[in-house]
Protein backbone atom coordinates (compact mmCIF):
# COMPACT_ATOMS: atom_id res chain seq x y z
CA UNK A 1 84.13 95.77 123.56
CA UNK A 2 84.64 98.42 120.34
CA UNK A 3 83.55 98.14 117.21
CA UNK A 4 84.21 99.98 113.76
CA UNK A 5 81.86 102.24 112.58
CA UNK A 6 82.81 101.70 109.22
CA UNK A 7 81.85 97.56 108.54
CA UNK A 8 80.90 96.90 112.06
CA UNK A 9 83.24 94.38 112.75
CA UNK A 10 85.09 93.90 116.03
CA UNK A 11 88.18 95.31 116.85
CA UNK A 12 89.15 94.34 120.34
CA UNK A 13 87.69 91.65 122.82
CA UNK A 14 88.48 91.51 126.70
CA UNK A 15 89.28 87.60 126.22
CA UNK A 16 90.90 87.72 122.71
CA UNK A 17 92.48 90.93 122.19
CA UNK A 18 92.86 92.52 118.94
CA UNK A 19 91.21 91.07 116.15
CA UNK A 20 91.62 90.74 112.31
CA UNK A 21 88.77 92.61 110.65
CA UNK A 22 89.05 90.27 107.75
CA UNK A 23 88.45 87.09 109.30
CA UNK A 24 87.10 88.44 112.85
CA UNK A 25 89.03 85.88 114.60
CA UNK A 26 92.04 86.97 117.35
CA UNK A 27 95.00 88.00 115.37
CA UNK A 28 97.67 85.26 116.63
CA UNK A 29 95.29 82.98 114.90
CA UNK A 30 94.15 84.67 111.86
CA UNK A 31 93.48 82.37 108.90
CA UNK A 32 93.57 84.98 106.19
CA UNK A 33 96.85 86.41 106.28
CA UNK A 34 97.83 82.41 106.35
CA UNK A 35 96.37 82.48 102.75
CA UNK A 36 98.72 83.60 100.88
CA UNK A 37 97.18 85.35 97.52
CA UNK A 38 98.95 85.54 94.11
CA UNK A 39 98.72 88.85 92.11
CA UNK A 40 96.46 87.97 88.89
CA UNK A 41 98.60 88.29 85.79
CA UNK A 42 98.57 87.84 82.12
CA UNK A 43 101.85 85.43 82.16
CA UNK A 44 103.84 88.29 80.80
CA UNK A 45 106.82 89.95 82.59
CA UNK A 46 107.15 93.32 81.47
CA UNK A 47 110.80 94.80 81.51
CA UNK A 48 111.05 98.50 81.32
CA UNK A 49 113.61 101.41 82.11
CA UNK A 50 113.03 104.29 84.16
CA UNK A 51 114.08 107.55 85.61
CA UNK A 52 111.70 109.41 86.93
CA UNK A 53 111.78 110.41 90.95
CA UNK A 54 115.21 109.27 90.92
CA UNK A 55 117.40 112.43 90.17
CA UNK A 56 118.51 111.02 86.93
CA UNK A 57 119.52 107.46 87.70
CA UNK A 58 118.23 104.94 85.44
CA UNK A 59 116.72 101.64 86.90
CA UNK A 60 115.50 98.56 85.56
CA UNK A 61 111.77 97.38 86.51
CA UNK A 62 110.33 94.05 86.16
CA UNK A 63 106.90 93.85 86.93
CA UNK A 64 103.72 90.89 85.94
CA UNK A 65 105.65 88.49 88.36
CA UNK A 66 102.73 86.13 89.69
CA UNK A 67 105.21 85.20 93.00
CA UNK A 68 104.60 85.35 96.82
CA UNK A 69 107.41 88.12 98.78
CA UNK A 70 109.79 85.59 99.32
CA UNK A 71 109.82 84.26 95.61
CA UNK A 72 110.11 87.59 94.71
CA UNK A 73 112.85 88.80 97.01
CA UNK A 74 114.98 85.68 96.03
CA UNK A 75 114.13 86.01 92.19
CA UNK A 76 115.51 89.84 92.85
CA UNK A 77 118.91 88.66 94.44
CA UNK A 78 119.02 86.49 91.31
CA UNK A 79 118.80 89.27 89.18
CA UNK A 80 121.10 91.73 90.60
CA UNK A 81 123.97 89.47 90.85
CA UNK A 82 123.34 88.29 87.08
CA UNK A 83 123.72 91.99 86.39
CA UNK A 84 126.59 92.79 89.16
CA UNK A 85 124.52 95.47 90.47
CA UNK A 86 121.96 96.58 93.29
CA UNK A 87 118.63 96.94 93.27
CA UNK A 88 115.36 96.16 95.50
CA UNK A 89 112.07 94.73 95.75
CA UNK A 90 108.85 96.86 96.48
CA UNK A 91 105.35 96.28 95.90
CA UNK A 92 105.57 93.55 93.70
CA UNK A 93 108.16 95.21 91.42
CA UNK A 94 111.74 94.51 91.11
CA UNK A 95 114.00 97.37 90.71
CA UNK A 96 117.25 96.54 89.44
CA UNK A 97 120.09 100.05 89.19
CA UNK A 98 121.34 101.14 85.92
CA UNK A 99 119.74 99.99 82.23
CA UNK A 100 120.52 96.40 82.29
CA UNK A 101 117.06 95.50 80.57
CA UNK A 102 118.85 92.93 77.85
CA UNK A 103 120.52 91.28 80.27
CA UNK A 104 117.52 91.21 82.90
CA UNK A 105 115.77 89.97 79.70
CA UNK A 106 117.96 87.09 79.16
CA UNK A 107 118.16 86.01 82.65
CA UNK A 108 114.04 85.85 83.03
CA UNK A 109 113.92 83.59 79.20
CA UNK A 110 116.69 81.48 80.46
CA UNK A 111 114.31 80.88 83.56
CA UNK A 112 111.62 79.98 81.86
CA UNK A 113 108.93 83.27 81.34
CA UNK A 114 107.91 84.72 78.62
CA UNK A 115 109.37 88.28 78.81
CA UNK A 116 108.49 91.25 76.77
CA UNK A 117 110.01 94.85 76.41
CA UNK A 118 108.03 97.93 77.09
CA UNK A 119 108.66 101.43 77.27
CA UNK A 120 111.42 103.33 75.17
C-alpha cells in the first residue's frame, strides 16, 4: 500500500485499486466526481471580443455561464448555428469565430440571461 507524501491520503490498495484522493474511496465508485459543482457567478454573462494568441482572428467569448459541461456544450452548438459559424467550448468559456457579439447578445436575452458587453 502507497501513500502521498503530500496530504497522506491513499493512492492504491491491493483489494481496491486506485483511489480518489478526494473522497478516498476506489475510483469506480467515487462519490465526488458524481457531485457535480456549479461555477459561482454573479448572474451576469459577459460577452467580449478577442484576438489575442490567435494570429489575428477575432472570436467571440461568453463567459459567467453558471452550467454543468453538457449545458454548456449544447448552449455552444446553440450559439454557433444562431451565428452560422464555428466555435468551441473550453474551460467554462464559449468561443464563438469572428465578432458576432450583437448577435451572441441577442440570442443569450432572447434565452432568458441578463447579458452585458465588456471589452472594446
Amino acid at each position: 500500500m502507497k501513500r502521498n507524501s503530500l496530504n497522506g491520503g491513499l493512492v492504491y490498495s491491493t483489494e481496491a485499486g486506485r483511489m480518489c484522493p478526494g473522497c478516498r474511496s476506489p475510483i469506480d465508485g467515487c462519490i465526488c466526481k458524481q457531485a457535480n459543482v456549479l461555477p459561482k457567478t454573479d448572474g451576469v454573462v459577459r460577452v467580449s471580443r478577442n484576438t489575442k494568441g490567435r494570429g489575428g482572428k477575432t472570436v467571440t467569448l461568453v463567459k459567467g455561464l453558471a452550467l454543468d459541461e453538457v449545458a454548456l456544450v449544447q448552449l455552444g452548438k446553440q450559439l454557433r448555428s444562431a451565428c452560422g459559424t464555428g466555435g468551441t467550448v473550453k474551460d467554462g468559456v464559449i468561443e464563438v469565430q469572428g465578432d458576432h457579439t450583437a448577435q451572441v447578445m441577442l440570442t443569450l436575452q432572447k434565452l432568458a440571461y441578463v447579458v452585458k458587453q465588456t471589452g472594446a
